[in-house]
Structure formats: C-alpha cells, structure tokens
PDB file of N, CA and C in Angstrom:
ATOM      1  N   UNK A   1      10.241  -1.309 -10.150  1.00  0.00           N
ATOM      2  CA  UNK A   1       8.820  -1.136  -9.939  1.00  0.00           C
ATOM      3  C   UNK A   1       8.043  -2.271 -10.603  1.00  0.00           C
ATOM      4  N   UNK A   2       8.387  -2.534 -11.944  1.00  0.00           N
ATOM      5  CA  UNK A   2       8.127  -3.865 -12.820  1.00  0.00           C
ATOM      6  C   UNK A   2       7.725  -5.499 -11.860  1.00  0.00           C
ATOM      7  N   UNK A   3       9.074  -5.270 -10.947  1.00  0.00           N
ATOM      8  CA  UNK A   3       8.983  -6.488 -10.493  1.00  0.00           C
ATOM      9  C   UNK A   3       7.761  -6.433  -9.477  1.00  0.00           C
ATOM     10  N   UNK A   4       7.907  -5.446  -8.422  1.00  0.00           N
ATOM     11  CA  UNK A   4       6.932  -5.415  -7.450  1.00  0.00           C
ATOM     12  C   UNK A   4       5.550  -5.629  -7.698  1.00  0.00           C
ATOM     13  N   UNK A   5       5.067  -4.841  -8.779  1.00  0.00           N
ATOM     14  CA  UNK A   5       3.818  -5.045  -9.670  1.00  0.00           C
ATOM     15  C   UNK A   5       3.625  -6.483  -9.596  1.00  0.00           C
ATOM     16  N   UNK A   6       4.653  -7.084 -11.074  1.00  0.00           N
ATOM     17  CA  UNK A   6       4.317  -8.473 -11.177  1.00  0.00           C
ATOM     18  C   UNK A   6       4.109  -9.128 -10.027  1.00  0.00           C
ATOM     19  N   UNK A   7       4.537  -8.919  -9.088  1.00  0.00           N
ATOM     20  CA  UNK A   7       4.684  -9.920  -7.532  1.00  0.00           C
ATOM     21  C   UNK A   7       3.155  -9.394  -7.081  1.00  0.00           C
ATOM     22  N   UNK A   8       1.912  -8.545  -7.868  1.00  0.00           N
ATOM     23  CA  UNK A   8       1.327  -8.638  -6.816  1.00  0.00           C
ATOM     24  C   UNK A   8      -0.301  -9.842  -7.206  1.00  0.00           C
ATOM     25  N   UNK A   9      -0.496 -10.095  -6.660  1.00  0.00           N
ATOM     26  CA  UNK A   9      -2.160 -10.927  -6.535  1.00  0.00           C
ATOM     27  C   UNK A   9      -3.288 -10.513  -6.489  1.00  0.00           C
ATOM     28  N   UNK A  10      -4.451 -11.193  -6.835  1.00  0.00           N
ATOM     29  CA  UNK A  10      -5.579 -10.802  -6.441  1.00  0.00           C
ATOM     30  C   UNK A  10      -5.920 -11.137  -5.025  1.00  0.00           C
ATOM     31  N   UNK A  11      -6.396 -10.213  -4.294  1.00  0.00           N
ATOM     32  CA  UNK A  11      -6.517 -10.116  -3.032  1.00  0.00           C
ATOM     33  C   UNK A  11      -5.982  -9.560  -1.970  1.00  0.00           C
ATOM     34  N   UNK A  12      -4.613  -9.399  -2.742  1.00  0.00           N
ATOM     35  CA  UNK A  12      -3.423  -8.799  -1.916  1.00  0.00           C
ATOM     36  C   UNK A  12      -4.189  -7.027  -1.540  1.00  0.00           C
ATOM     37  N   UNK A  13      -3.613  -6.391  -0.498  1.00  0.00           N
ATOM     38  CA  UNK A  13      -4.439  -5.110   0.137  1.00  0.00           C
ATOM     39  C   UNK A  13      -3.131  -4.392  -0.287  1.00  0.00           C
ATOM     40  N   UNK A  14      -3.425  -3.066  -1.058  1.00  0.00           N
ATOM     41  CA  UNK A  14      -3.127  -1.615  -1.524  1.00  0.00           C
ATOM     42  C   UNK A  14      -3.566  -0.664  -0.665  1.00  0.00           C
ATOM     43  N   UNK A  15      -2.142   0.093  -0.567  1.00  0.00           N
ATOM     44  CA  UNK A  15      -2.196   1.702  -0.011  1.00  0.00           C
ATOM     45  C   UNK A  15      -1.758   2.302  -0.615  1.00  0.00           C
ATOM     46  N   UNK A  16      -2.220   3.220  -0.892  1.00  0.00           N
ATOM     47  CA  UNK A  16      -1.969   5.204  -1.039  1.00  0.00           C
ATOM     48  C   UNK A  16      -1.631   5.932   0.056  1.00  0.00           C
ATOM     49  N   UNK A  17      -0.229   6.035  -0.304  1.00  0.00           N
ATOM     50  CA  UNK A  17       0.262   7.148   1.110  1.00  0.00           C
ATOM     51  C   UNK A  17       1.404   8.088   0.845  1.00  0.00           C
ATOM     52  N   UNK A  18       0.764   9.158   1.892  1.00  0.00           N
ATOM     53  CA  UNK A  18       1.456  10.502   1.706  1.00  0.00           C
ATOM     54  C   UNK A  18       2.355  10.837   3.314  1.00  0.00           C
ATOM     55  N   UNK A  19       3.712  11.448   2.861  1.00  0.00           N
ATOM     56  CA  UNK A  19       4.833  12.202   3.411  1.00  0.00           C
ATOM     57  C   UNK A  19       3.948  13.523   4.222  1.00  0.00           C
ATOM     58  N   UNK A  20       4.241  12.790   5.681  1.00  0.00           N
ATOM     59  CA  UNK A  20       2.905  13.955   6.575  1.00  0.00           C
ATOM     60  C   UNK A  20       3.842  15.577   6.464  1.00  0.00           C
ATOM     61  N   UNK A  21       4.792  15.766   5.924  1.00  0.00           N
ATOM     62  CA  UNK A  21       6.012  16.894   6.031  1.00  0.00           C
ATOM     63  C   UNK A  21       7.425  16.796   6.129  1.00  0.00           C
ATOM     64  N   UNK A  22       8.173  17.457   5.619  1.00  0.00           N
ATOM     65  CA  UNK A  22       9.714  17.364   5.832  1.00  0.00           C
ATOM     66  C   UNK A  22      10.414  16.820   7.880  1.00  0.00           C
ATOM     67  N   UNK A  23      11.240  15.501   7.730  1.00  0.00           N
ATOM     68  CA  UNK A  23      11.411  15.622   9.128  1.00  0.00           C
ATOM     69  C   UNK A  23      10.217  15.267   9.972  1.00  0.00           C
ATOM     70  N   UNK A  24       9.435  14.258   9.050  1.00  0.00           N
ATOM     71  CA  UNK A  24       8.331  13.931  10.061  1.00  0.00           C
ATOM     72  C   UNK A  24       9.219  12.246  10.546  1.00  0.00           C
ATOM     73  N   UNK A  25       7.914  11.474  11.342  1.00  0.00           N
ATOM     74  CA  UNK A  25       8.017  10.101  11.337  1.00  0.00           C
ATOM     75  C   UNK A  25       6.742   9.307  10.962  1.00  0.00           C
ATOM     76  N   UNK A  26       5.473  10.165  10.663  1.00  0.00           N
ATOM     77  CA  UNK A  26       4.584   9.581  10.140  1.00  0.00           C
ATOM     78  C   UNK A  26       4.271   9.480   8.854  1.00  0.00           C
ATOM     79  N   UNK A  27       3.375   8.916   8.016  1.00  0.00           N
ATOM     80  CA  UNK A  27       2.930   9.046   6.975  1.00  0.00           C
ATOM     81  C   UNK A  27       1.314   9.049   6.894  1.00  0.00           C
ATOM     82  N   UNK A  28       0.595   9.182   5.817  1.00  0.00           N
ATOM     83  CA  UNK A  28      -0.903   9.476   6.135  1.00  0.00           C
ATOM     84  C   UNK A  28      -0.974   8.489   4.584  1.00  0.00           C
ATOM     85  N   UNK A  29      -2.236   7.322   5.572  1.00  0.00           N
ATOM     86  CA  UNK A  29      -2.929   6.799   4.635  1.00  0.00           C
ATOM     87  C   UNK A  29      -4.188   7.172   4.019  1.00  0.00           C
ATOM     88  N   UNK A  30      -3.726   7.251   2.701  1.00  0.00           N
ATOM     89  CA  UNK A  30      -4.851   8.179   2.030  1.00  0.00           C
ATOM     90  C   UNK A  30      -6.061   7.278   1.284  1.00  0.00           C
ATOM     91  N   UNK A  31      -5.424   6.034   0.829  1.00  0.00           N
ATOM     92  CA  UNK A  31      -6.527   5.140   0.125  1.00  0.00           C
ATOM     93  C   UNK A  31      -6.299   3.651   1.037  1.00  0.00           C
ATOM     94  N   UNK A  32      -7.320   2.606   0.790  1.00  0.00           N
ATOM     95  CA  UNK A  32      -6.568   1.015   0.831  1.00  0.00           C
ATOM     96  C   UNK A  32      -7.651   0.549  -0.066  1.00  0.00           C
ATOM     97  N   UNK A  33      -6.945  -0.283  -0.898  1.00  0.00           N
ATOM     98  CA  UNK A  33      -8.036  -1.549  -1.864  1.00  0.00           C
ATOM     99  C   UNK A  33      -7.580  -3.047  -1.712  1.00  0.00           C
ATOM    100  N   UNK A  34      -8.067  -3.941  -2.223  1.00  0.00           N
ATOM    101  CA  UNK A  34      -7.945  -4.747  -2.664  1.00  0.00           C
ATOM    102  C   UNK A  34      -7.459  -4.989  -4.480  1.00  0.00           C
ATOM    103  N   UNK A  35      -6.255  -5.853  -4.319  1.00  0.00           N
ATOM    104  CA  UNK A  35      -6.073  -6.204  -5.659  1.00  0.00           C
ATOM    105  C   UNK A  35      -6.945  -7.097  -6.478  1.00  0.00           C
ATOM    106  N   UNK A  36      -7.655  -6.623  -7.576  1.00  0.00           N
ATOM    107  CA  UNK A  36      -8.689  -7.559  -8.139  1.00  0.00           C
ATOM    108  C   UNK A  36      -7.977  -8.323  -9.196  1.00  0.00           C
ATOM    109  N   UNK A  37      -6.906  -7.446 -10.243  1.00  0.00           N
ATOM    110  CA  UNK A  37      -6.827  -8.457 -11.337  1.00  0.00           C
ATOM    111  C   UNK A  37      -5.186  -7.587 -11.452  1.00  0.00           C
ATOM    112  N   UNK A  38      -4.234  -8.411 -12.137  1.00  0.00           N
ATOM    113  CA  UNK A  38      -2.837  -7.698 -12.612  1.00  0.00           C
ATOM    114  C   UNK A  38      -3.114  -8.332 -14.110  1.00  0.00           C
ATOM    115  N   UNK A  39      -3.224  -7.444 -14.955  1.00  0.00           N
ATOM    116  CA  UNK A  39      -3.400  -7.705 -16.875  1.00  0.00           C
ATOM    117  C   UNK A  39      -2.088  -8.704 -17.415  1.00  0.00           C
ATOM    118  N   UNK A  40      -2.307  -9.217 -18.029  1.00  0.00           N
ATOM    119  CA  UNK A  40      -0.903 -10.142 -18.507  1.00  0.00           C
ATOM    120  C   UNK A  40      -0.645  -9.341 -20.194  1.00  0.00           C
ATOM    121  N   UNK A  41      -1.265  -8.068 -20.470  1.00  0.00           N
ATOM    122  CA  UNK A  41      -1.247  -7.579 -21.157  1.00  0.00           C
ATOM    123  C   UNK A  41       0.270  -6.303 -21.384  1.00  0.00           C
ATOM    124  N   UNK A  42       0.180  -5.755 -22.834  1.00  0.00           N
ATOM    125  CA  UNK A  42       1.207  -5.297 -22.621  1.00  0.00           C
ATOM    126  C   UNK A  42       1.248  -3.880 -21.398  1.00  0.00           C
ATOM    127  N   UNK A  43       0.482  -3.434 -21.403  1.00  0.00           N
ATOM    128  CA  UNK A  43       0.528  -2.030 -20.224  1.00  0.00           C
ATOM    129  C   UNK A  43       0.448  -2.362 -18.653  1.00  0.00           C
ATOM    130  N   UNK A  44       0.044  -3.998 -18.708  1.00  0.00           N
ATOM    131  CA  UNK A  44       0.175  -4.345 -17.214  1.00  0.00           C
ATOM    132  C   UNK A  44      -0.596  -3.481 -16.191  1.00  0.00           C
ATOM    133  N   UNK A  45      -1.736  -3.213 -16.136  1.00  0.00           N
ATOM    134  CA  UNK A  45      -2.780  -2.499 -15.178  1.00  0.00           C
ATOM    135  C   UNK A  45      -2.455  -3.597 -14.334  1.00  0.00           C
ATOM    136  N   UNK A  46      -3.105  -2.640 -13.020  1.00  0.00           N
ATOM    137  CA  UNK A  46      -3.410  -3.461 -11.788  1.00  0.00           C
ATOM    138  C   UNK A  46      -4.766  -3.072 -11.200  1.00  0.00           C
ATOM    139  N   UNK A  47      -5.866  -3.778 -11.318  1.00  0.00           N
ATOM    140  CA  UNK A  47      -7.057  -3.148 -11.180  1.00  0.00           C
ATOM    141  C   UNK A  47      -7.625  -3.420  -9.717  1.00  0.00           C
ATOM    142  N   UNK A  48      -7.828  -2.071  -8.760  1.00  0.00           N
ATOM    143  CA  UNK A  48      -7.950  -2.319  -7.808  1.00  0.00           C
ATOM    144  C   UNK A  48      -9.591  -1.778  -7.051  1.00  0.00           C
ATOM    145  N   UNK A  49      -9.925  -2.330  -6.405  1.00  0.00           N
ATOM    146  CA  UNK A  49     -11.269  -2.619  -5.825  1.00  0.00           C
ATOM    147  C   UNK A  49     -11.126  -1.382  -4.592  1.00  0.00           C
ATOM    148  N   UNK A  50     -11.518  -0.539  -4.589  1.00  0.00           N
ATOM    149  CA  UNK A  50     -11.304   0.952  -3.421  1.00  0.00           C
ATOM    150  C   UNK A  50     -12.015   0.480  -2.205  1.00  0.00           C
ATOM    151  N   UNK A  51     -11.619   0.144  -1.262  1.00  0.00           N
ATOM    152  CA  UNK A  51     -12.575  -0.323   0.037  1.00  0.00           C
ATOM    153  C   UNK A  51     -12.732   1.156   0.370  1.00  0.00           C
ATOM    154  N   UNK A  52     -11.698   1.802   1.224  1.00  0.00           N
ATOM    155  CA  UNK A  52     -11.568   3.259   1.677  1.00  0.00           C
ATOM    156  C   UNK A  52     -10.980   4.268   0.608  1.00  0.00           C
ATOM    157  N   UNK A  53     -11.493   5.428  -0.423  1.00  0.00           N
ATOM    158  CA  UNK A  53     -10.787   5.828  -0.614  1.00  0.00           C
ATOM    159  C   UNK A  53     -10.919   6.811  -0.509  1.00  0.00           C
ATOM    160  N   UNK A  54     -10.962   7.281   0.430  1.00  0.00           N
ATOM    161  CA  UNK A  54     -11.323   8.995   0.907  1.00  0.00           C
ATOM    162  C   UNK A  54     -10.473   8.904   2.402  1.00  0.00           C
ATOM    163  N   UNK A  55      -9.104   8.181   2.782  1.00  0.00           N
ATOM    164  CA  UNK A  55      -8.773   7.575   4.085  1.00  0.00           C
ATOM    165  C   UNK A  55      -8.091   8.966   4.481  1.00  0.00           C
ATOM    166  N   UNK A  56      -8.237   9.464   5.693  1.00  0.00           N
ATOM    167  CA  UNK A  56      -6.633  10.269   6.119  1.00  0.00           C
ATOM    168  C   UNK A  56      -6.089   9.697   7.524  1.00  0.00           C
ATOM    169  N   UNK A  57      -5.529   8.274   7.572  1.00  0.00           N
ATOM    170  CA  UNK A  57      -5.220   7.818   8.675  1.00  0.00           C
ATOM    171  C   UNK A  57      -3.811   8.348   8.893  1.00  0.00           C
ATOM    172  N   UNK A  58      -3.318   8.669   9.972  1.00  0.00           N
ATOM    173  CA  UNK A  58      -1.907   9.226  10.139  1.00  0.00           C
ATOM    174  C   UNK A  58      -1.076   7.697  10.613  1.00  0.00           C
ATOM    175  N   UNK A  59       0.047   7.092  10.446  1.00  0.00           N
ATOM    176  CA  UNK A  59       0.836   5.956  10.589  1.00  0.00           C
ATOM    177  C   UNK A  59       1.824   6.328  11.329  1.00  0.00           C
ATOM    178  N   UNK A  60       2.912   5.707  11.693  1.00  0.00           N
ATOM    179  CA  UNK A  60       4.531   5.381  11.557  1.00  0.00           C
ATOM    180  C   UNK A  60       4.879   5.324  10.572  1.00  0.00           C
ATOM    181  N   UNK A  61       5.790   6.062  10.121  1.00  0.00           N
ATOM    182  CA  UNK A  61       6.209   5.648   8.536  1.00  0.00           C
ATOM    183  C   UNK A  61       7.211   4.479   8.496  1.00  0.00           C
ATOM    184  N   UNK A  62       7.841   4.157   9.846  1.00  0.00           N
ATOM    185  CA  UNK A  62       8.653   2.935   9.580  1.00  0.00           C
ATOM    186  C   UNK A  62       9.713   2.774   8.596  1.00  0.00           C
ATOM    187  N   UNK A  63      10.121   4.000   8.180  1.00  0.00           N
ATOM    188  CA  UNK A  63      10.971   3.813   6.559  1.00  0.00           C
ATOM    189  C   UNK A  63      10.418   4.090   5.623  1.00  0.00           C
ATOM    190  N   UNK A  64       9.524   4.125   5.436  1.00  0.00           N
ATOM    191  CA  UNK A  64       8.629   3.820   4.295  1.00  0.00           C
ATOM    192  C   UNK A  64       8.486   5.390   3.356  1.00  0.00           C
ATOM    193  N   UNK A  65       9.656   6.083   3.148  1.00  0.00           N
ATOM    194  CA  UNK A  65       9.368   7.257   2.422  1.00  0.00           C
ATOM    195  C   UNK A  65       9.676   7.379   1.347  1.00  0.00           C
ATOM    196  N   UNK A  66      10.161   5.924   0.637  1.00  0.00           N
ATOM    197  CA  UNK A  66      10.213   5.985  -1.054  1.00  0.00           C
ATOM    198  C   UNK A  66       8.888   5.838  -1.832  1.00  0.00           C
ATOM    199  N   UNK A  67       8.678   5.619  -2.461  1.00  0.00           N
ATOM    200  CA  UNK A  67       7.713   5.588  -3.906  1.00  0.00           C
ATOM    201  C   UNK A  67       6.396   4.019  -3.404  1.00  0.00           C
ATOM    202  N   UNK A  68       7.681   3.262  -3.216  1.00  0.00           N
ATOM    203  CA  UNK A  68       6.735   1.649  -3.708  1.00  0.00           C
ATOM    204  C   UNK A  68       7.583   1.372  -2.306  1.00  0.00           C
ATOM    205  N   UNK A  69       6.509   0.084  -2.083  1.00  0.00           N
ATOM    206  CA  UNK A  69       7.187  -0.387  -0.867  1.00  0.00           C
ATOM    207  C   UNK A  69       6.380  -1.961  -1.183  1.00  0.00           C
ATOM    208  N   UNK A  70       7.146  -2.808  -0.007  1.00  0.00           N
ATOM    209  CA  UNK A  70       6.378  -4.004  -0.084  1.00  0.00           C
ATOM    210  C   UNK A  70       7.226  -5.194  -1.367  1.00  0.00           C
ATOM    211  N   UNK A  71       6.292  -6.140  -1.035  1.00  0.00           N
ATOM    212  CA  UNK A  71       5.797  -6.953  -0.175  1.00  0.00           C
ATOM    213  C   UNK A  71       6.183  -7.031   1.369  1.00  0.00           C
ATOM    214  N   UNK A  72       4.883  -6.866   1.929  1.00  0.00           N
ATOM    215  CA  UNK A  72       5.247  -7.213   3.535  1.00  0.00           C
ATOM    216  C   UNK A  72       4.224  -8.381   3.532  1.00  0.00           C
ATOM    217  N   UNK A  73       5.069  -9.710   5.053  1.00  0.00           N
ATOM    218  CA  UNK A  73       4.028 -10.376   5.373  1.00  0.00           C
ATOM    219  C   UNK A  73       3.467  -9.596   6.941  1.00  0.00           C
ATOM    220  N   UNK A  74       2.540  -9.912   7.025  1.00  0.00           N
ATOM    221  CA  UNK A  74       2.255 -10.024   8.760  1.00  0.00           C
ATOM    222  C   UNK A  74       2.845 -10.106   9.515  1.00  0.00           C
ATOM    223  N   UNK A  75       3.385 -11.042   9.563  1.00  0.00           N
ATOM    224  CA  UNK A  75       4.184 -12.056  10.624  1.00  0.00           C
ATOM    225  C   UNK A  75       5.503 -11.053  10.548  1.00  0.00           C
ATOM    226  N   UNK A  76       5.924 -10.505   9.561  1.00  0.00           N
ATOM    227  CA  UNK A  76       7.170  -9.641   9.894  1.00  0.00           C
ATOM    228  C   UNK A  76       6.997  -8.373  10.260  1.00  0.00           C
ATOM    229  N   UNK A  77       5.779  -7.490  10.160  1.00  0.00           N
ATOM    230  CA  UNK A  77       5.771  -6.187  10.741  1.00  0.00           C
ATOM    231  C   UNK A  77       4.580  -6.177  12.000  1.00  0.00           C
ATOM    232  N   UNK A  78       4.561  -7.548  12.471  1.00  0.00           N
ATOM    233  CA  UNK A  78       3.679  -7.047  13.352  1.00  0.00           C
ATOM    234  C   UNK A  78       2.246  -6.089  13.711  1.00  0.00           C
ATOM    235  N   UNK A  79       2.042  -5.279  14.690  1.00  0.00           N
ATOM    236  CA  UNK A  79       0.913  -4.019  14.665  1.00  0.00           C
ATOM    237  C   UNK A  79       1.009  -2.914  13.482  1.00  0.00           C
ATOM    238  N   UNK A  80       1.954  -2.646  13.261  1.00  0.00           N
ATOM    239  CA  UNK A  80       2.573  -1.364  12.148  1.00  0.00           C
ATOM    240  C   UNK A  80       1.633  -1.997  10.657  1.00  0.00           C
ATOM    241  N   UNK A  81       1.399  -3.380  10.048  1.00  0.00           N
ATOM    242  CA  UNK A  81       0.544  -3.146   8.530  1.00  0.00           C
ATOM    243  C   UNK A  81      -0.879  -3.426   9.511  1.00  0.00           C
ATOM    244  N   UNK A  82      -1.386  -3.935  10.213  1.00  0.00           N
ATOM    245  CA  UNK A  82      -2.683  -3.698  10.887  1.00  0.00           C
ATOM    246  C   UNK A  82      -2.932  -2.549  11.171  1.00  0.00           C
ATOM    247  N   UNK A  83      -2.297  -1.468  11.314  1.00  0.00           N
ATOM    248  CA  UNK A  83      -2.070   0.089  11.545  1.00  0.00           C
ATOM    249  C   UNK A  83      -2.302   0.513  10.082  1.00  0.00           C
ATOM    250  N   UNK A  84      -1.786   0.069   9.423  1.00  0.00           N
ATOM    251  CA  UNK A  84      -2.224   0.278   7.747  1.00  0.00           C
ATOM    252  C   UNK A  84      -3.418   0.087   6.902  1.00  0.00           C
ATOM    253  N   UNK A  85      -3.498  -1.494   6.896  1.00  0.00           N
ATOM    254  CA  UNK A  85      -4.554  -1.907   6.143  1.00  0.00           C
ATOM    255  C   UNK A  85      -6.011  -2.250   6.938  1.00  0.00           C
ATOM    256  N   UNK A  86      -6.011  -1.903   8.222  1.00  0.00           N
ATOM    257  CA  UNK A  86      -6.920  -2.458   8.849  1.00  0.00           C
ATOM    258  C   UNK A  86      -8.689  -1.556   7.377  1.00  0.00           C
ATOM    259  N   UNK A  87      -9.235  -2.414   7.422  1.00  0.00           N
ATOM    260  CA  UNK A  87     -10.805  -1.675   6.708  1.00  0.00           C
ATOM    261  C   UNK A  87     -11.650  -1.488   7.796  1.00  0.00           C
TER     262      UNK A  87
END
C-alpha cells in the first residue's frame, strides 16, 4: 500500500469505491478528487481536493475488488477510467 501511495502526485484523480454485492460485476463510485499534496512527513497523508463527494455512479468493476488499485494510464484502460473519473 506504502508503495502505491508514494507513487501518487499532485493532480493525479482519486476514487472511493464500493462492492455493489456478493457475485456482482459492478462497483459503485462513491467519491473522485484530485490529489493536492502527498506529506514527505512521517504519517505520509495524502491530501485530497473532493470534486464529487456525494458520487453513486455504478461501473464495471473490471477486477477491481481488492482494497487499492492503480496506477492506471488512459491509454491502457480505455472507456472503463473515463467511466470512473469522468467530473
């Protein structure tokens, strides 16, 4: 999880997402922000800027039913993170 954190930027776009039920294929996006700052401090915050955070978009989950996911670029998932992060 350490690493993924460190890997992320300011600017880079954050989701919050939830498991639509057991045996589904979707997931529901619940937040998206923008990354504003990652602390070089010892607790390592990641302070994020809430564009949507009241979201209940339903997705493809694509895999995506562990914890942390990502880095994705564009260019490799195609419509599916525009399905995500669109604001």
């Amino acid at each position: 999880m350490a690493r993924k954190r460190d890997a992320m930027l300011p600017g880079d776009r954050i989701a919050i997402k939830a498991m639509t039920g057991q045996a589904q294929q979707d997931i529901t996006i619940k937040a998206i922000g923008i990354v504003m700052e990652v602390s070089e401090d010892k607790d390592k915050r990641v302070y994020v800027d809430w564009k949507l955070p009241d979201l209940h978009r339903k997705v493809r989950a694509n895999g995506c039913f562990a914890s942390i996911h990502g880095p994705y670029s564009v260019q490799d998932e195609g419509g599916w993170l525009g399905e995500i992060f669109r604001l």
